[in-house]
C-alpha atoms as a PDB file:
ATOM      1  CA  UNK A   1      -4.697 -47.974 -76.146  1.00  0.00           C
ATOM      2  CA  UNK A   2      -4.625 -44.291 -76.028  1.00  0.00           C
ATOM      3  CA  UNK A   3      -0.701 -44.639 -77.637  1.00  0.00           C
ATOM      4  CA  UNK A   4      -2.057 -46.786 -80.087  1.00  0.00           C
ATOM      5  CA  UNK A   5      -4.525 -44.034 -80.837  1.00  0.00           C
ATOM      6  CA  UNK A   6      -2.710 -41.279 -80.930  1.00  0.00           C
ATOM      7  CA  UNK A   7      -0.708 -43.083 -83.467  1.00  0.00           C
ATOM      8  CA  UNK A   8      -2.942 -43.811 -85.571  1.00  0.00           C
ATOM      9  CA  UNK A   9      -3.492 -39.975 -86.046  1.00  0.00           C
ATOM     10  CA  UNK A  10      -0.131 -38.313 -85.644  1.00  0.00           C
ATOM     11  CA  UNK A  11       1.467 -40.689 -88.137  1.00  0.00           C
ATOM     12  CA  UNK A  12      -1.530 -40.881 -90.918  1.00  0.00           C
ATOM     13  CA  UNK A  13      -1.498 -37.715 -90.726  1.00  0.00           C
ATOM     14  CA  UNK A  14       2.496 -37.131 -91.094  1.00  0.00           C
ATOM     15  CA  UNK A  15       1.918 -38.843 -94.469  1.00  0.00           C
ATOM     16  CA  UNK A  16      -0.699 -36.506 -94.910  1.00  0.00           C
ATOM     17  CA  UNK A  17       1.888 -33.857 -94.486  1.00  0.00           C
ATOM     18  CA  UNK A  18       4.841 -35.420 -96.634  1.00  0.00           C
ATOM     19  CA  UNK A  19       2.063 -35.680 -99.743  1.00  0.00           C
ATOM     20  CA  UNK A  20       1.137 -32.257 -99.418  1.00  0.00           C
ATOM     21  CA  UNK A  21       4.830 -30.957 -99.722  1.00  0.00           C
ATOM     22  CA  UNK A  22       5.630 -33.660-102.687  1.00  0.00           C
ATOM     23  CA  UNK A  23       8.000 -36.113-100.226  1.00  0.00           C
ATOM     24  CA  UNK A  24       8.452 -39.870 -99.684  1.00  0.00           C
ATOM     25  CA  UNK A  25       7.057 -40.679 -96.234  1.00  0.00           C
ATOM     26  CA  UNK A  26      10.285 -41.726 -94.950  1.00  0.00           C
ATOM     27  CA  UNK A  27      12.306 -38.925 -96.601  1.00  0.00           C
ATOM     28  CA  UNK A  28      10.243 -36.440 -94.674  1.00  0.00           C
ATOM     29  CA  UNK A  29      10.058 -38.346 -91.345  1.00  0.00           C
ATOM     30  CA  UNK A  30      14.086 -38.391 -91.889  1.00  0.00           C
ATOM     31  CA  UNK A  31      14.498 -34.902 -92.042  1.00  0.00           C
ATOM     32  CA  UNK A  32      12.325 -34.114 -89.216  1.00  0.00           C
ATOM     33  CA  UNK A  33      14.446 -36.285 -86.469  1.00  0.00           C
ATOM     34  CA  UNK A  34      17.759 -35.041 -87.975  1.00  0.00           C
ATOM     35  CA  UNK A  35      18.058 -33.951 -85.011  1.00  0.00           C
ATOM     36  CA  UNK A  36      17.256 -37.206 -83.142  1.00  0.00           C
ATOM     37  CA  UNK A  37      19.567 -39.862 -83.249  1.00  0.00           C
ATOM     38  CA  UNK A  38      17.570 -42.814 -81.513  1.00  0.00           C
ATOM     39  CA  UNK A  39      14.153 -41.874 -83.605  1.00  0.00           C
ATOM     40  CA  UNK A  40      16.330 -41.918 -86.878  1.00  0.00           C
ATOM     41  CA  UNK A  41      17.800 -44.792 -85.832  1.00  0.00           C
ATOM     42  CA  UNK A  42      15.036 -46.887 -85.448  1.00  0.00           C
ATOM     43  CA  UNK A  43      13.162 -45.365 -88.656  1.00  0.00           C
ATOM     44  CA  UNK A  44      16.371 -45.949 -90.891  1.00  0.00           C
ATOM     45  CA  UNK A  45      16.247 -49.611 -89.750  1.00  0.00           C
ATOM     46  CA  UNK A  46      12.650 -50.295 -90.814  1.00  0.00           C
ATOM     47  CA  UNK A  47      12.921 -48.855 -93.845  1.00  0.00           C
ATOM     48  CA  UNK A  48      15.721 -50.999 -94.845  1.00  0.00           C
ATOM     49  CA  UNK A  49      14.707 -54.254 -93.371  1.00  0.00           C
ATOM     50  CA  UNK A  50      11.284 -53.730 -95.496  1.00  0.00           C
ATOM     51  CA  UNK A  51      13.031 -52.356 -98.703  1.00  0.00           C
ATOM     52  CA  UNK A  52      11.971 -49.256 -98.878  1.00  0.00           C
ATOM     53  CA  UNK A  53      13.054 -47.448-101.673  1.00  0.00           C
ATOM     54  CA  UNK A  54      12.634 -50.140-103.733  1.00  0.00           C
ATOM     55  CA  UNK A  55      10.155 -52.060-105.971  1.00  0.00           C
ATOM     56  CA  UNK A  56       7.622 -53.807-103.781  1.00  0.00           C
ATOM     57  CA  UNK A  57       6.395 -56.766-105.674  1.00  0.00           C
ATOM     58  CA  UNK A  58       3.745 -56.540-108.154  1.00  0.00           C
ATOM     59  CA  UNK A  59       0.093 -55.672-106.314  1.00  0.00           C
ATOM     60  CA  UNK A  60       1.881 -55.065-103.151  1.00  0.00           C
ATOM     61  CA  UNK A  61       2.307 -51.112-101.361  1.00  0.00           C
ATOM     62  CA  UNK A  62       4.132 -50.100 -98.482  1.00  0.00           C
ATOM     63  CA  UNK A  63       3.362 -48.159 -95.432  1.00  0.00           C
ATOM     64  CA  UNK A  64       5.564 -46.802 -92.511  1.00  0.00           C
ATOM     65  CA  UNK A  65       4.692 -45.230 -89.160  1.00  0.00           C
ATOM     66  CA  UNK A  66       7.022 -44.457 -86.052  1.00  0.00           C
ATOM     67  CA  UNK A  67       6.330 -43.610 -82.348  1.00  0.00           C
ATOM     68  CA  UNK A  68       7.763 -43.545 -78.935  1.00  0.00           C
ATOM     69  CA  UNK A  69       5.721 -45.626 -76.321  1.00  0.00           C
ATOM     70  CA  UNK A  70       6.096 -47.024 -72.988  1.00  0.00           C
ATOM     71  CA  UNK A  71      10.000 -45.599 -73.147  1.00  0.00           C
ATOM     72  CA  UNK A  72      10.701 -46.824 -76.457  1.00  0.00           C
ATOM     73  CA  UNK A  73      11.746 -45.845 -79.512  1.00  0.00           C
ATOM     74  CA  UNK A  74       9.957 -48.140 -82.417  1.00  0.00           C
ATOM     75  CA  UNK A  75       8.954 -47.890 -86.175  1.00  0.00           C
ATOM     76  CA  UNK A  76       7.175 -50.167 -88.258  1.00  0.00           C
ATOM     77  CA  UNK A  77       6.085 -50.759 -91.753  1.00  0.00           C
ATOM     78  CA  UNK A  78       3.643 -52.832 -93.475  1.00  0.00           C
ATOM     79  CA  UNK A  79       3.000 -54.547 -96.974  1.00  0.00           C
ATOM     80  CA  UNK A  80      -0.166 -55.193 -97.849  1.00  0.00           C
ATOM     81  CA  UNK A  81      -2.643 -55.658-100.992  1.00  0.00           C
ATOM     82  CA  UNK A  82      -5.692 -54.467-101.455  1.00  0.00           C
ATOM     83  CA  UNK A  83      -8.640 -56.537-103.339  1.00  0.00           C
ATOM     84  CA  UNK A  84     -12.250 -54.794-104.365  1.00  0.00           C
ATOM     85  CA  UNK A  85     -11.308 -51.451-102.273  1.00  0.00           C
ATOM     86  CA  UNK A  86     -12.282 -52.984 -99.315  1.00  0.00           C
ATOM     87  CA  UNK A  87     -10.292 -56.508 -98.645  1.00  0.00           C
ATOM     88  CA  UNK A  88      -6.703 -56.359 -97.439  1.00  0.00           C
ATOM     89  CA  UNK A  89      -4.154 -59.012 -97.063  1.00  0.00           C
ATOM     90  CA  UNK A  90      -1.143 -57.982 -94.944  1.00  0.00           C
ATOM     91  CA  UNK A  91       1.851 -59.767 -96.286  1.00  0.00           C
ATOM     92  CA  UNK A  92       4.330 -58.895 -93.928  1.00  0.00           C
ATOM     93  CA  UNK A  93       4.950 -55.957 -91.207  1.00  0.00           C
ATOM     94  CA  UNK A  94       8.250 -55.633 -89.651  1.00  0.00           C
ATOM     95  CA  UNK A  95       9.365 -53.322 -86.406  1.00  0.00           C
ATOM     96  CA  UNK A  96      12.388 -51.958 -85.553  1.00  0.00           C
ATOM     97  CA  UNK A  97      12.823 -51.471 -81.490  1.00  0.00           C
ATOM     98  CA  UNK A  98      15.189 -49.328 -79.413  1.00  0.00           C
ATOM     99  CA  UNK A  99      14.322 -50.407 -76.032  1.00  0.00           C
ATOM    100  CA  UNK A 100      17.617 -49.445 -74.555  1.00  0.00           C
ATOM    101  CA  UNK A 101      18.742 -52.439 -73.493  1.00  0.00           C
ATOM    102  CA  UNK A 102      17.801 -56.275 -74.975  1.00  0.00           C
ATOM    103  CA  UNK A 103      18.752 -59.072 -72.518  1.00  0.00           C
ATOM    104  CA  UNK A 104      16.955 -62.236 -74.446  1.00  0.00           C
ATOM    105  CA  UNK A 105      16.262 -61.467 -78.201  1.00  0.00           C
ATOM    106  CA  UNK A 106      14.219 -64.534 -79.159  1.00  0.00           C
ATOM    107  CA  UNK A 107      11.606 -62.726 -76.417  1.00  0.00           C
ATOM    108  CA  UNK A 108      11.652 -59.372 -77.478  1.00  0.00           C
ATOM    109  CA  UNK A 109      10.776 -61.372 -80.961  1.00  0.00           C
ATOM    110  CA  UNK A 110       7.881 -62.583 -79.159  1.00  0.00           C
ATOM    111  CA  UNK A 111       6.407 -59.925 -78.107  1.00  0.00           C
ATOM    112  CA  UNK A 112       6.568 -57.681 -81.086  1.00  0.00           C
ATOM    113  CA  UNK A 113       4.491 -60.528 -82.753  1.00  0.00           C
ATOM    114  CA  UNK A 114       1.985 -60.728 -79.975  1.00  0.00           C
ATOM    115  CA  UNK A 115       2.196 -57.058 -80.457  1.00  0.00           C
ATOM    116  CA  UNK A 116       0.763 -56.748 -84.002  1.00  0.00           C
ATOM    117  CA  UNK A 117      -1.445 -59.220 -83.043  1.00  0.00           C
ATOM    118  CA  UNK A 118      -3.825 -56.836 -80.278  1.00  0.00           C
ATOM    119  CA  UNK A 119      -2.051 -53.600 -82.779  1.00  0.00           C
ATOM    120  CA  UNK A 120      -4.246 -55.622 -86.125  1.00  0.00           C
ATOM    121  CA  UNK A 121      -6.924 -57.065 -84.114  1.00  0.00           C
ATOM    122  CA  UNK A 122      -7.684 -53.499 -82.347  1.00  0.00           C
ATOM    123  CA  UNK A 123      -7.361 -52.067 -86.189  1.00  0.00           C
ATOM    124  CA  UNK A 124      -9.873 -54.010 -87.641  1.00  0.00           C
ATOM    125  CA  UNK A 125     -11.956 -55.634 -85.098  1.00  0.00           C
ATOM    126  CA  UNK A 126     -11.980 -53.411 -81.891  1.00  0.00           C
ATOM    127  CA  UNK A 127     -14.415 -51.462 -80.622  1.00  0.00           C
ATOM    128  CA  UNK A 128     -16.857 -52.151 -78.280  1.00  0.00           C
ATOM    129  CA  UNK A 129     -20.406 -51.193 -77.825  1.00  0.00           C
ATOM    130  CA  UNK A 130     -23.078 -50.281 -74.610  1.00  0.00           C
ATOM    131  CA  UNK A 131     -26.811 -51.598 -73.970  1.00  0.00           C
ATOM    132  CA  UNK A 132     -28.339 -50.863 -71.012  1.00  0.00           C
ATOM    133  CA  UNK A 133     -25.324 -50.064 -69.158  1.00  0.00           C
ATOM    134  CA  UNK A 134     -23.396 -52.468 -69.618  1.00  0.00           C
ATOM    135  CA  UNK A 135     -20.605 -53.536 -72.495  1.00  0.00           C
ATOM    136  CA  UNK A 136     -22.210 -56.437 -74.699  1.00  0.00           C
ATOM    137  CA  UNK A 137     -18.816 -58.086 -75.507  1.00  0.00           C
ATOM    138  CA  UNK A 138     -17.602 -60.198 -72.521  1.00  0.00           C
ATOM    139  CA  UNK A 139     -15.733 -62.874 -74.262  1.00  0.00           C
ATOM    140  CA  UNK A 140     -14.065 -63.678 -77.713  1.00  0.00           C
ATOM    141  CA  UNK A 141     -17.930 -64.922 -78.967  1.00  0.00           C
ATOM    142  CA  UNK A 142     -18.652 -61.521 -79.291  1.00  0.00           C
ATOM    143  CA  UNK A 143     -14.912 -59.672 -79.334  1.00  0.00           C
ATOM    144  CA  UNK A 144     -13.435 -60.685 -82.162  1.00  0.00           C
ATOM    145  CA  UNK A 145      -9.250 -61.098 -82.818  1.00  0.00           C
ATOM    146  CA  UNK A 146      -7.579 -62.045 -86.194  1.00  0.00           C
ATOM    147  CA  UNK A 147      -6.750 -65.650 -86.900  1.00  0.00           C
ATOM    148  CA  UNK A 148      -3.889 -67.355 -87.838  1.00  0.00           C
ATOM    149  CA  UNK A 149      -4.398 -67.708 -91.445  1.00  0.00           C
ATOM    150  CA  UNK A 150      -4.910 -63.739 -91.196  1.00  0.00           C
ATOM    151  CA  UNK A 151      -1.470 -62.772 -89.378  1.00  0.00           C
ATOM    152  CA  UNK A 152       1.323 -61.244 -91.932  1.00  0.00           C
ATOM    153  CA  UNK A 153       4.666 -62.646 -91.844  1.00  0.00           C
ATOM    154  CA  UNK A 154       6.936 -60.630 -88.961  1.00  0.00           C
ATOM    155  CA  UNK A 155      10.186 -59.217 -88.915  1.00  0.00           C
ATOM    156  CA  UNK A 156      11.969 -57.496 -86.491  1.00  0.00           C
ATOM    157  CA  UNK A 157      15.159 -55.317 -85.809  1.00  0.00           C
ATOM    158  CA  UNK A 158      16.758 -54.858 -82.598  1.00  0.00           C
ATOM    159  CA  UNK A 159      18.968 -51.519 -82.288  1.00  0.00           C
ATOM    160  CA  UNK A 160      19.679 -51.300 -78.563  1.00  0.00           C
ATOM    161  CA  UNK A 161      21.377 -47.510 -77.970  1.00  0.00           C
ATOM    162  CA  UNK A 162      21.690 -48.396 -74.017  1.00  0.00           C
ATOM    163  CA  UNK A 163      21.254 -45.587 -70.928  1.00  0.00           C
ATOM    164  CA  UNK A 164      17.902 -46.545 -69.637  1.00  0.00           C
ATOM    165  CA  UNK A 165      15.101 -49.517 -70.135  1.00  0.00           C
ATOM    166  CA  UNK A 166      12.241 -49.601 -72.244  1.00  0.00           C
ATOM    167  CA  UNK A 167       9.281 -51.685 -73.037  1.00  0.00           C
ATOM    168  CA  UNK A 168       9.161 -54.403 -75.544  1.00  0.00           C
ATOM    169  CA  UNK A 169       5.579 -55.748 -75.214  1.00  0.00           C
ATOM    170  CA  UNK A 170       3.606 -52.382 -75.599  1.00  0.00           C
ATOM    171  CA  UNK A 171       5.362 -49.970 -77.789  1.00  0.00           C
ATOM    172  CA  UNK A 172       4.972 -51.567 -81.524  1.00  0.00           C
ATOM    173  CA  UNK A 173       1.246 -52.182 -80.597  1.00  0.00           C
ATOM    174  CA  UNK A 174       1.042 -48.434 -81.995  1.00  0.00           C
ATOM    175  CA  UNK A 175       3.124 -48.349 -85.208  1.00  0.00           C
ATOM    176  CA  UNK A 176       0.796 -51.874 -86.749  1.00  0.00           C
ATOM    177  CA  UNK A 177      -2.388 -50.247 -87.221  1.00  0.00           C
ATOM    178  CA  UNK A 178      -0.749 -46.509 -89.205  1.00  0.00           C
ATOM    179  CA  UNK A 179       1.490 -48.558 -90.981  1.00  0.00           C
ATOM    180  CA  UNK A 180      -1.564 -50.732 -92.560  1.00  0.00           C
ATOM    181  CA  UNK A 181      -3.391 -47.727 -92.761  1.00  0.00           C
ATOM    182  CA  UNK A 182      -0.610 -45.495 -94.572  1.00  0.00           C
ATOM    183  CA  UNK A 183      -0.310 -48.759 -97.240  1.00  0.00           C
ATOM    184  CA  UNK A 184      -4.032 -48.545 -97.867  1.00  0.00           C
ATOM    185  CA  UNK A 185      -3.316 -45.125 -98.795  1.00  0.00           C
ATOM    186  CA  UNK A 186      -0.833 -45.929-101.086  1.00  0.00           C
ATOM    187  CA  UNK A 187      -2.799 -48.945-102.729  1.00  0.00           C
ATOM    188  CA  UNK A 188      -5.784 -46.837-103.172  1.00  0.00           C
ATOM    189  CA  UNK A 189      -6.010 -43.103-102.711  1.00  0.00           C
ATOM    190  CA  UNK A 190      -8.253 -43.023-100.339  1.00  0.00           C
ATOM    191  CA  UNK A 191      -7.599 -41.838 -96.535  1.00  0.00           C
ATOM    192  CA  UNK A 192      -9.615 -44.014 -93.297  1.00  0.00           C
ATOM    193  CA  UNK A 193     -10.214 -41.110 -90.673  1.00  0.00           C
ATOM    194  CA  UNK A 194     -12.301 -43.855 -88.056  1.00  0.00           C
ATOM    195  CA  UNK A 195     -11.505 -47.201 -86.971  1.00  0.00           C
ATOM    196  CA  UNK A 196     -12.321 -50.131 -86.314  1.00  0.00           C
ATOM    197  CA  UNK A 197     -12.215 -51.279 -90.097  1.00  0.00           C
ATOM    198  CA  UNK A 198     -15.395 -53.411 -89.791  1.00  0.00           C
ATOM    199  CA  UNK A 199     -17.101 -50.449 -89.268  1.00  0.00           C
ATOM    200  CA  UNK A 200     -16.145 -49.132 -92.888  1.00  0.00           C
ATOM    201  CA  UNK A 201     -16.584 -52.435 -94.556  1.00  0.00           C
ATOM    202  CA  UNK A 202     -13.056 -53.397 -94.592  1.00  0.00           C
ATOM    203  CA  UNK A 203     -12.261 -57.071 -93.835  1.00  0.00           C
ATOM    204  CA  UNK A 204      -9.019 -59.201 -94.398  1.00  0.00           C
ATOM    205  CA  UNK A 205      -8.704 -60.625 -97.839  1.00  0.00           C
END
C-alpha cells in the first residue's frame, strides 16, 4: 500500500509540475527518463497503446502515471468521464510492464487486471476506520470493492528488457489510482489531494 501511496503523490504531482512549465504529461515524463531506458520504455508503450497524442473520444480525458514497484518497471493510463463533477466512469485503463522476464503472458494478463481491481477499489473505497480499539470493517459487509459492472475495460503491454525478475501482481496496483486521478484533472480542473474518493463525494458513474 505504501507504493500505491506514494504514487498517488509523486505522479499527481509530476502533472502538477508539467502544467506549471506549459508541457504534455507524457512529454515531460519523457524528457525526465531520457536518461532511463527501461522507465522510457515502459512509458512510451502506454502512451501508445492508449493513444495518446490523439483525440480521445468525445466526453472522454486521459490520464497517465508511471512507477517502479516490487522490481518493476510499469506505467499506466486511464480514460475516464466525468458526470455532475463528482461521478466517474472509467472506460478503459491499460499498463505497460517491464518485469524483466515474462514466462506465461495470459498470467501476467491476469494479474494486472486483479491489479486495478485492489489499485480502483483502494482509490475509491479504501480506508478504514477505529472504535474502541478495534477496526470496524472485518468483512466485505462493511469493506467495500468495485463491482463488475464498475471495472474499465483492460489492456496491457508486455516489454520484457531481461537481467533480473520482477513482480507482476503488485507493481501496477500503484499507477491505477494517479492515472484516474490525473484524468479527473483533465476532465475538470480541479486537483483531489485525499483519498479514498467516497470521502469527497466521488462515486462511479
Amino acid at each position: 500500500m505504501n507504493v500505491n501511496q506514494n504514487a498517488i503523490y509523486m505522479e499527481c504531482f509530476m502533472d502538477e509540475l508539467a502544467l506549471s512549465v506549459g508541457q504534455d504529461p507524457v512529454e515531460f515524463r519523457r524528457k525526465l527518463m531520457s536518461k532511463h531506458p527501461k522507465h522510457l520504455a515502459v512509458l512510451n508503450a502506454v502512451a501508445e497503446k492508449i493513444g495518446w497524442g490523439t483525440p480521445a473520444p468525445q466526453g472522454v480525458y486521459r490520464g497517465i502515471a508511471q512507477v517502479m514497484g516490487y522490481g518493476s518497471y510499469v506505467a499506466g493510463a486511464a480514460e475516464i468521464s466525468v458526470t455532475e463533477g463528482s461521478k466517474i466512469k472509467v472506460h478503459r485503463i491499460v499498463a505497460s510492464t517491464d518485469p524483466g522476464y515474462v514466462v506465461n503472458p495470459a498470467q501476467v494478463e491476469r494479474q494486472i487486471a486483479g491489479s486495478f481491481v485492489y489499485g480502483l477499489s483502494a482509490l475509491f473505497y479504501g480506508g478504514c476506520t477505529v472504535k474502541d480499539g478495534k477496526i470496524e470493517q472485518t468483512n466485505f459487509d462493511t469493506y467495500n470493492s468495485m463491482r463488475i459492472a464498475e471495472m474499465p475495460k483492460v489492456e496491457c503491454v508486455m516489454v520484457p528488457s531481461g537481467g533480473f525478475w520482477g513482480g507482476v501482481g503488485e507493481p501496477t496496483i500503484g499507477v491505477a489510482a494517479p492515472a484516474v486521478l490525473n484524468a479527473y484533472f483533465a476532465a475538470t480542473g480541479k486537483r483531489i489531494r485525499s483519498v479514498p474518493l467516497k470521502d469527497q463525494n466521488i462515486t462511479f458513474a
